[in-house]
Protein backbone atom coordinates (compact mmCIF):
# COMPACT_ATOMS: atom_id res chain seq x y z
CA UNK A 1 -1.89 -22.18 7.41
CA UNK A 2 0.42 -20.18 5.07
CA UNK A 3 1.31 -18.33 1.93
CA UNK A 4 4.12 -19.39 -0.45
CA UNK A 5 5.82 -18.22 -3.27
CA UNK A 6 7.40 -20.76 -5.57
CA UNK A 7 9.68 -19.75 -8.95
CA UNK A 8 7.09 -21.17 -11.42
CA UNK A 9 10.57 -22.62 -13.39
CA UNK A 10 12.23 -24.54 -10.69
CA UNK A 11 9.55 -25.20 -8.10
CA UNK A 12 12.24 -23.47 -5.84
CA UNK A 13 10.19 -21.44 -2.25
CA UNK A 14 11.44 -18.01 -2.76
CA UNK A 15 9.57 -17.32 0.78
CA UNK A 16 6.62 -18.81 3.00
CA UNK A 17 4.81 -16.72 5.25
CA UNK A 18 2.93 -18.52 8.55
CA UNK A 19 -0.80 -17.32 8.78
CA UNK A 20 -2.32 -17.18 11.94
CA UNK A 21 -5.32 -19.03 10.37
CA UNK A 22 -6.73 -22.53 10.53
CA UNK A 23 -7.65 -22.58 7.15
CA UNK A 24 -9.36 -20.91 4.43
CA UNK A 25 -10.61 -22.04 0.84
CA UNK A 26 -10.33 -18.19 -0.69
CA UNK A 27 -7.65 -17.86 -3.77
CA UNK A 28 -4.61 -15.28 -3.55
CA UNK A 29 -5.41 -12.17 -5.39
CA UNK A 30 -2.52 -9.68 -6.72
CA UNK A 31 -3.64 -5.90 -7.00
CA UNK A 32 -1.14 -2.94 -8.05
CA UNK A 33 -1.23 0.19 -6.07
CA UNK A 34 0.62 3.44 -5.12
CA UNK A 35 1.95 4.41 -1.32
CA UNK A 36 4.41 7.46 -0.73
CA UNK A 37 4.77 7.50 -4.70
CA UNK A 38 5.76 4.12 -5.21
CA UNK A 39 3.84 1.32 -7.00
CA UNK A 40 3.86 -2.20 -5.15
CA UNK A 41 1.88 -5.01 -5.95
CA UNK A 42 -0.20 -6.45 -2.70
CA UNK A 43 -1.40 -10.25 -2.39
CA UNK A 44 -5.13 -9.94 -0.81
CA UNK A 45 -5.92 -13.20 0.89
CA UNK A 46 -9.66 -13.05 2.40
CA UNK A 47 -9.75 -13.88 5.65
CA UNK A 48 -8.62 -16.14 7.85
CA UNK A 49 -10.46 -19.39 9.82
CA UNK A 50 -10.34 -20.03 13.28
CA UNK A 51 -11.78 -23.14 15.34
CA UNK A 52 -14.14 -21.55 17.76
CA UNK A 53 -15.68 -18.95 15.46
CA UNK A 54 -14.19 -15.87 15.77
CA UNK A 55 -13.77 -12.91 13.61
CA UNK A 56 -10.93 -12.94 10.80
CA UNK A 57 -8.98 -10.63 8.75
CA UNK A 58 -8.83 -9.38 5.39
CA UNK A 59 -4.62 -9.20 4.97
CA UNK A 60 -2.21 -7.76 2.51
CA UNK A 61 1.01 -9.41 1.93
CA UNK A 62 4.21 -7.85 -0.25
CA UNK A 63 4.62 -9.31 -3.22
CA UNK A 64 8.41 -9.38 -2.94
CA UNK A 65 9.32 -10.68 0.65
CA UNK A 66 5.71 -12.40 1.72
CA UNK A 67 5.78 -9.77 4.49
CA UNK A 68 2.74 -8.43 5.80
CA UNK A 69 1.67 -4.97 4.90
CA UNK A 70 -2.16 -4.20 5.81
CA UNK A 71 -4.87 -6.67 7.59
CA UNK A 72 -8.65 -5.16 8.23
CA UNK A 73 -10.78 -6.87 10.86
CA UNK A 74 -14.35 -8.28 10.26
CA UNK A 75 -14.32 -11.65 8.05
CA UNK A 76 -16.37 -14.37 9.21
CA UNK A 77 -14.74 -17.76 10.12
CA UNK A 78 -13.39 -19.78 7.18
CA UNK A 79 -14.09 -17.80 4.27
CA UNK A 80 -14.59 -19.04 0.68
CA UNK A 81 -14.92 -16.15 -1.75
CA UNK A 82 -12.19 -14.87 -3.53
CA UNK A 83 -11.91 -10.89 -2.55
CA UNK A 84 -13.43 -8.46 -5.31
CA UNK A 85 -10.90 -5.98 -6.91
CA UNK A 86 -12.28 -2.79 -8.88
CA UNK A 87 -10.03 -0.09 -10.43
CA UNK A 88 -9.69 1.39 -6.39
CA UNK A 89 -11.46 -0.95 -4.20
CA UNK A 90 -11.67 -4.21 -2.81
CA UNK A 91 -13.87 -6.07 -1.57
CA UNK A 92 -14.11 -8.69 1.08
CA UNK A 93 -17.40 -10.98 1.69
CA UNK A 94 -17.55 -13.81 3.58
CA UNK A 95 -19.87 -16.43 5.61
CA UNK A 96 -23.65 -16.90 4.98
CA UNK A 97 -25.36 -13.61 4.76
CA UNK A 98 -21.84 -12.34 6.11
CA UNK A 99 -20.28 -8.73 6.50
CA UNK A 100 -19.55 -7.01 3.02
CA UNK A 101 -16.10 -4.80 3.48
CA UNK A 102 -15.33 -2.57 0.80
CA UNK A 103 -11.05 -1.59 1.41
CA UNK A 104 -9.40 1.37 0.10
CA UNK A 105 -5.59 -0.65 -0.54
CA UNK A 106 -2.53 0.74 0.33
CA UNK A 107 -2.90 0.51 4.00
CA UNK A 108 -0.29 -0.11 7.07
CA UNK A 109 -0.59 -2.20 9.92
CA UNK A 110 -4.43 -2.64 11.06
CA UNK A 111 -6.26 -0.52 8.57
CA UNK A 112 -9.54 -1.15 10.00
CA UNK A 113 -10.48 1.95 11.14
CA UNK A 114 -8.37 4.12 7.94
CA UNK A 115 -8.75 1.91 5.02
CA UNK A 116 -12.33 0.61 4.88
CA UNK A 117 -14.81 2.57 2.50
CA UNK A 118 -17.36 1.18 3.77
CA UNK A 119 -19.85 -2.18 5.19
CA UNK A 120 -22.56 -3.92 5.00
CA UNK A 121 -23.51 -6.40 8.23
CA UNK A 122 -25.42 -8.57 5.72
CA UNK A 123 -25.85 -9.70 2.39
CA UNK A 124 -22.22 -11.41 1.86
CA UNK A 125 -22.48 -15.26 -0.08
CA UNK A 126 -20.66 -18.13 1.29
CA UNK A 127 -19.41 -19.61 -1.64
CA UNK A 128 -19.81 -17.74 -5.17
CA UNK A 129 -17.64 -14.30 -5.12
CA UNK A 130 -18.96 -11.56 -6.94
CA UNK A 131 -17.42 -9.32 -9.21
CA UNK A 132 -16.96 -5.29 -9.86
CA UNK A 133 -17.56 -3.46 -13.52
CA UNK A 134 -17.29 0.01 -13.04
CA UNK A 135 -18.72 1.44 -10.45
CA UNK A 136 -21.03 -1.31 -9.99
CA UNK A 137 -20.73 -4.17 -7.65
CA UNK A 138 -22.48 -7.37 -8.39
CA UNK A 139 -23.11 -10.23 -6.05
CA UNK A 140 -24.94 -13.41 -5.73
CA UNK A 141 -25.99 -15.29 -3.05
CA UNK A 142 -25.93 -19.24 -2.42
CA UNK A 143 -29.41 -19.12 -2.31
CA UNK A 144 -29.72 -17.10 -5.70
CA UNK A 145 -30.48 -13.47 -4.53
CA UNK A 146 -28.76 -11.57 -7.00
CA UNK A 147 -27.75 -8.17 -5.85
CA UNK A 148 -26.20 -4.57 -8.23
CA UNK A 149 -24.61 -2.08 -5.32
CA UNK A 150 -23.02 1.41 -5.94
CA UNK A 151 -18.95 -0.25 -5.52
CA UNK A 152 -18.31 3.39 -4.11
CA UNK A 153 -20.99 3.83 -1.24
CA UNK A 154 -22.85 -0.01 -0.95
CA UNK A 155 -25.84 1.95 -2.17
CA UNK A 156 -28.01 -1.31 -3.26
CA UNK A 157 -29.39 -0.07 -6.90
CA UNK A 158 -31.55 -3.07 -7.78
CA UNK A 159 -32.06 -6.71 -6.82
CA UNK A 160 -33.37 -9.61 -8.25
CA UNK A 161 -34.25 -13.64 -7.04
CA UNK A 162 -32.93 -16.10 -9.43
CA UNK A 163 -34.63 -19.66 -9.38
CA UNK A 164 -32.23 -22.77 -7.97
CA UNK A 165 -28.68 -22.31 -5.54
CA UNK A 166 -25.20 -20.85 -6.97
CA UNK A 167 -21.99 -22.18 -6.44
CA UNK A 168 -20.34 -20.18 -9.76
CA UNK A 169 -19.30 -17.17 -9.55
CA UNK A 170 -20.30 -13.91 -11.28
CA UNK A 171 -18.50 -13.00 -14.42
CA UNK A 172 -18.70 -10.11 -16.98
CA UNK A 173 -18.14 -10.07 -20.43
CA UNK A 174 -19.18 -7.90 -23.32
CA UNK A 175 -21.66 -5.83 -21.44
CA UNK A 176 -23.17 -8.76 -19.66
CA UNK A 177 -23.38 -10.32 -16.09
CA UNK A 178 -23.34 -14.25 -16.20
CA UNK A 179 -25.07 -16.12 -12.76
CA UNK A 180 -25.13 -20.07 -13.44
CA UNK A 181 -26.82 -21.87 -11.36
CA UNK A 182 -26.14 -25.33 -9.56
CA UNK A 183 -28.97 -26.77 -11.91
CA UNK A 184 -27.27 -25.59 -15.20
CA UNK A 185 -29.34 -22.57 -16.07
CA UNK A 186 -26.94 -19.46 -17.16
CA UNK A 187 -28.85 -16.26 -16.34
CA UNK A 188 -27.64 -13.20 -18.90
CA UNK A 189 -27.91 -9.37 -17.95
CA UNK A 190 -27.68 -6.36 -19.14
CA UNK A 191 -24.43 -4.39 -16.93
CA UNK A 192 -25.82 -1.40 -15.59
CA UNK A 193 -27.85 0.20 -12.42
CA UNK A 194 -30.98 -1.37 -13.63
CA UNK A 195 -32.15 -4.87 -13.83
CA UNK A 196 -32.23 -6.43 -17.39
CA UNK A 197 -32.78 -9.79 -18.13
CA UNK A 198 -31.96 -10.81 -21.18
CA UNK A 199 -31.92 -14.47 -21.45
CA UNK A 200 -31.84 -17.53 -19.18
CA UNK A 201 -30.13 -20.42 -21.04
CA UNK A 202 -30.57 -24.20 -19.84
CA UNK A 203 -27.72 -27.03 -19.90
CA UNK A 204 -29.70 -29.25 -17.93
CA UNK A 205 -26.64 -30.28 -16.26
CA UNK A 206 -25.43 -29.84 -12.76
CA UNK A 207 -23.07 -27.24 -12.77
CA UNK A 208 -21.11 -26.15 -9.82
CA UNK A 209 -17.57 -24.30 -11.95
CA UNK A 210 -17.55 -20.58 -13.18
CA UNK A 211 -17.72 -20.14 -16.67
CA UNK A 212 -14.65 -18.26 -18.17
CA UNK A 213 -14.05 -15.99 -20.95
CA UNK A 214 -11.34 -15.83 -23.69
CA UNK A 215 -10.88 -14.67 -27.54
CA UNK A 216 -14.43 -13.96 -27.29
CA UNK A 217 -16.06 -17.31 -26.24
CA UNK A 218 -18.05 -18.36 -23.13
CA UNK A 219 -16.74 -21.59 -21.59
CA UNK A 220 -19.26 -23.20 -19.63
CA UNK A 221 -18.18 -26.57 -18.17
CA UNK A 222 -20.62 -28.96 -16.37
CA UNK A 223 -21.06 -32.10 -14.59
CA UNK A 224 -20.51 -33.88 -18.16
CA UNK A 225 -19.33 -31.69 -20.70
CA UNK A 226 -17.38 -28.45 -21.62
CA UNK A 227 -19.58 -26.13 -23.50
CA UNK A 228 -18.08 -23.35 -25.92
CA UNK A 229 -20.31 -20.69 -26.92
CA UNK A 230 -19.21 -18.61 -29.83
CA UNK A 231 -20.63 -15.60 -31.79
CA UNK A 232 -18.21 -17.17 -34.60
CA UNK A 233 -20.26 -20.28 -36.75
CA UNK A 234 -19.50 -23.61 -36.16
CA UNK A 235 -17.15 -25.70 -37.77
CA UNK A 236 -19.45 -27.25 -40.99
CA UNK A 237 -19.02 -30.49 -39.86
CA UNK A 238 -20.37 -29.81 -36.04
CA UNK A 239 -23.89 -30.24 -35.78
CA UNK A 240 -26.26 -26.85 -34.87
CA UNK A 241 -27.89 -26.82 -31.77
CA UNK A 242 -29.99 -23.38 -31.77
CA UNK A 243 -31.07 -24.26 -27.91
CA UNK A 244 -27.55 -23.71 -26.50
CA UNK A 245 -26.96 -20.00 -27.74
CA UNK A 246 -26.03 -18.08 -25.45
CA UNK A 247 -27.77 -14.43 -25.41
């Protein structure tokens, strides 16, 4: 296993970093911080795989040189989530009903015991990652357990079970938390520290991508087709189909 950084212009390695990992199907993240009065940028890879099971780590690499700044203990083996970043957290789930590890950045060495807010033994999805708005921490699990949590403390402020399995993950937009399901159904909410349901809106397609959001559409694509939702009107010569609105 290993990180590398290529110049996007010539394909050329500008450096590769070894990872003492067998593996892991998380994606790179970049977050900006501040040590000692100077701003770096820090690649968060979470965690790393092993063959017989053990625990992993949650590592920090320098954006510049691929070196290795920061790792915190506790990932289970062969994670899948990406990590979470908020405006001064991060945070790390992995495994089925894994370890949720919320990480101050900015650490040195093994910043297990100086860097980590705070964690949760349980609760963690295998697949879908979650995603922070404000203060708020949302996650979902594989099994469709969907879960609002104080991003601060882990304080768990509500909880709801959503019908079918989620492979998607979580994404916000315009006040609203989007959860689509395996079977195609996008479940809307209401942001906040209550639970509000506003609308649960059926493709009736498998569906196993994360929608994404730019210039103020939804993109939803499924096992057949690539859905745009819009709060613009259609182009007069597309047909109207009322039943795919999305709330």
């Amino acid at each position: 296993s290993y990180l590398v950084a290529m110049n996007c212009y010539t394909g050329e390695t500008v450096w590769k970093t070894e990872r003492a990992s067998s593996g892991s199907w998380t994606t790179p993240v970049l977050v900006p911080t501040e040590v000692d009065g100077l701003r770096r940028w820090e690649i968060i890879v979470n965690g790393t795989g092993s063959t017989n099971g053990a625990a992993g780590y949650v590592i920090a690499y320098d954006l510049e040189t691929g070196h290795q700044l920061w790792r915190v203990r506790g990932t289970t083996d062969i994670p899948c989530p990406t990590a979470i970043v908020g405006d001064s957290m991060i945070v790390s789930t992995s495994g089925t009903n894994g370890p949720i590890i919320a990480i101050r950045p900015g650490g040195r060495g093994d910043a297990t015991d100086t860097h980590v807010a705070w964690r949760l033994p349980w609760g963690g999805p295998y697949v879908p990652t979650g995603v922070i708005d404000g203060q708020l921490l949302y996650l979902i699990s594989d099994g469709g357990i969907l879960r609002c949590l104080d991003v601060n403390s882990g304080e768990q402020r509500w909880k709801k079970r959503l019908q079918h399995n989620f492979s998607a993950s979580l994404i916000v937009g315009d006040g609203k938390l989007y959860a689509t399901s395996e079977q195609g159904d996008v479940y809307v909410f209401a942001t906040g520290d209550r639970c509000q349901e506003l609308a649960v809106n059926h493709l009736h397609e498998r569906c196993m991508a994360t929608p994404a959001i730019a210039h103020g559409e939804l993109l939803v694509r499924t096992d057949q087709h690539v859905y745009c939702f819009t709060k613009s009107p259609p182009p007069a010569a597309a047909p109207s189909d009322s039943s795919n609105n999305i709330a």
